[in-house]
N, C-alpha and C. Protein backbone atom coordinates (compact mmCIF):
# COMPACT_ATOMS: atom_id res chain seq x y z
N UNK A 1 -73.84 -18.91 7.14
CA UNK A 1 -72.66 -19.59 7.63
C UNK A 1 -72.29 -20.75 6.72
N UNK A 2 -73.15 -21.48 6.40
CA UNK A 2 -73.13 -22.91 5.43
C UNK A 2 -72.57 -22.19 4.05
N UNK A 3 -71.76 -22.49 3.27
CA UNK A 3 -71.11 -22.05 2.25
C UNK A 3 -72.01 -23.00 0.85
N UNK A 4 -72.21 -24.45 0.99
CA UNK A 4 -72.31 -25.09 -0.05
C UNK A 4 -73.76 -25.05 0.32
N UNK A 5 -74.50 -25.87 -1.20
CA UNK A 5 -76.04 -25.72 -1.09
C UNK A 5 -76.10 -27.00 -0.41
N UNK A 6 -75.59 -28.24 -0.35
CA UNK A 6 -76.15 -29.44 0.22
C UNK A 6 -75.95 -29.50 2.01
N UNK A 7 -75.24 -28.24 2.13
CA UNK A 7 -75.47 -28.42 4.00
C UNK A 7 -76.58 -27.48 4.46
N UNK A 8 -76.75 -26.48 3.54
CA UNK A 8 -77.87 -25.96 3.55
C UNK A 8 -79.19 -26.31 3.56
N UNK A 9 -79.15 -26.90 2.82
CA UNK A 9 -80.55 -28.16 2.45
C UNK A 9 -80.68 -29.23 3.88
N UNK A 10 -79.54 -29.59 4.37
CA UNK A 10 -79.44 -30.72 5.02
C UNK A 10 -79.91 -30.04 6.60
N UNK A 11 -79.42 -28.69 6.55
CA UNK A 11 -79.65 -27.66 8.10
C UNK A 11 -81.08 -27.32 7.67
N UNK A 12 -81.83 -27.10 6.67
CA UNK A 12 -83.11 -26.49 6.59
C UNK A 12 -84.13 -27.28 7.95
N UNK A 13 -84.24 -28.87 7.51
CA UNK A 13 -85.12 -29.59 8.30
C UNK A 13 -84.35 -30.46 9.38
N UNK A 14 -83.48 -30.01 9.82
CA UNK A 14 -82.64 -30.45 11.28
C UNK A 14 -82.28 -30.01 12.65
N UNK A 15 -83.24 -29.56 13.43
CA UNK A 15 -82.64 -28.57 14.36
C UNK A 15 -80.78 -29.07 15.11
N UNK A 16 -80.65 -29.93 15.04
CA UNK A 16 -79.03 -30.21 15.03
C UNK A 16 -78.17 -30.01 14.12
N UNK A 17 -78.46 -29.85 12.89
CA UNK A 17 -77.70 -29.92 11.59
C UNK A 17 -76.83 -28.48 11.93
N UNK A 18 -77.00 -27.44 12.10
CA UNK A 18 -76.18 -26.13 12.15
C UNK A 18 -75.07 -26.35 13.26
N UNK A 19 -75.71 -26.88 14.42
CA UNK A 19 -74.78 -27.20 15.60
C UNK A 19 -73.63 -28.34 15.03
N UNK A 20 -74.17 -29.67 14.16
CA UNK A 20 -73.47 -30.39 13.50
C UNK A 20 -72.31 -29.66 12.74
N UNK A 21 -72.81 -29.36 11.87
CA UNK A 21 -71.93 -28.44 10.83
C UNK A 21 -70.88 -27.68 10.92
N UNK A 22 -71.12 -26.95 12.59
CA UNK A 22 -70.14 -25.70 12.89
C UNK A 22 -69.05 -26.53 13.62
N UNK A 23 -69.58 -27.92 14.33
CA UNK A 23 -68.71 -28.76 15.04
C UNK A 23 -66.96 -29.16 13.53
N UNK A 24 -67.61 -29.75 13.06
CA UNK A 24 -67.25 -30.20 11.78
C UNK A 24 -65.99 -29.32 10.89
N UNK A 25 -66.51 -27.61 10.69
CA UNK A 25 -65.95 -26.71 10.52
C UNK A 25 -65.05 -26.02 11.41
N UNK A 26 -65.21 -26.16 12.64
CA UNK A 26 -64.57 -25.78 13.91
C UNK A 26 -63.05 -27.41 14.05
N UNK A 27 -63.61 -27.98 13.41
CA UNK A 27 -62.54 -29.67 13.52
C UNK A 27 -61.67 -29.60 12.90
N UNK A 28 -62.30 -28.47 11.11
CA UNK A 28 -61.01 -28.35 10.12
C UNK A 28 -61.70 -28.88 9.25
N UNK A 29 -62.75 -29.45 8.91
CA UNK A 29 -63.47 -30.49 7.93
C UNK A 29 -63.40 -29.35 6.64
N UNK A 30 -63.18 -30.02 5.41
CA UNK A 30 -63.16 -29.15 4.64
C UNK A 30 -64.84 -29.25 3.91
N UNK A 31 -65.53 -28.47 3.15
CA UNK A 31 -66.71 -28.74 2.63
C UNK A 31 -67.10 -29.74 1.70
N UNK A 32 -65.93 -30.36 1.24
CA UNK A 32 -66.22 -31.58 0.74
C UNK A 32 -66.52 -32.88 1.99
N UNK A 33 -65.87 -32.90 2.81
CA UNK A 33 -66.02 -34.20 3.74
C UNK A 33 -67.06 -33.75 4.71
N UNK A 34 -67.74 -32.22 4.72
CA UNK A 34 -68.97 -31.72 5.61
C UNK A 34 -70.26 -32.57 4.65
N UNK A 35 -70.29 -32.37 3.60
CA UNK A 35 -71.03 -32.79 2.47
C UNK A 35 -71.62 -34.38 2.72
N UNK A 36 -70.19 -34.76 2.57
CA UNK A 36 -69.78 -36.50 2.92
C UNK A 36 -70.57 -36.78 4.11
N UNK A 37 -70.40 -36.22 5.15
CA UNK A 37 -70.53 -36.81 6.38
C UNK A 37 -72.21 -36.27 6.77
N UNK A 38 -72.85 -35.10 5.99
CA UNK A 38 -74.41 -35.17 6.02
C UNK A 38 -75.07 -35.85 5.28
N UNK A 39 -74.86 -36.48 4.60
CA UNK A 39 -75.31 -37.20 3.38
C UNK A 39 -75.03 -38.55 4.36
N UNK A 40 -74.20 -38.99 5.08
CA UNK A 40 -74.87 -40.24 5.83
C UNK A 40 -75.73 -40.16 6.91
């Protein structure tokens, strides 16, 4: 589902990170500001 490698990385050790992510993608977030916003 995760397209880029850094949300991938970021969902590996997160059991929220996928639920995060799809929220995000479901909002319109494009994969640059998904990136942005796991990285804080």
């Amino acid at each position: 589902m995760c397209k880029n490698k850094t949300a991938k990385r970021e969902a590996f050790g997160n059991p929220y990170a996928y639920t995060v992510l799809q929220n995000l993608k479901d909002a319109g977030c494009t994969d640059e500001m998904v990136e942005e916003f796991m990285a804080l």
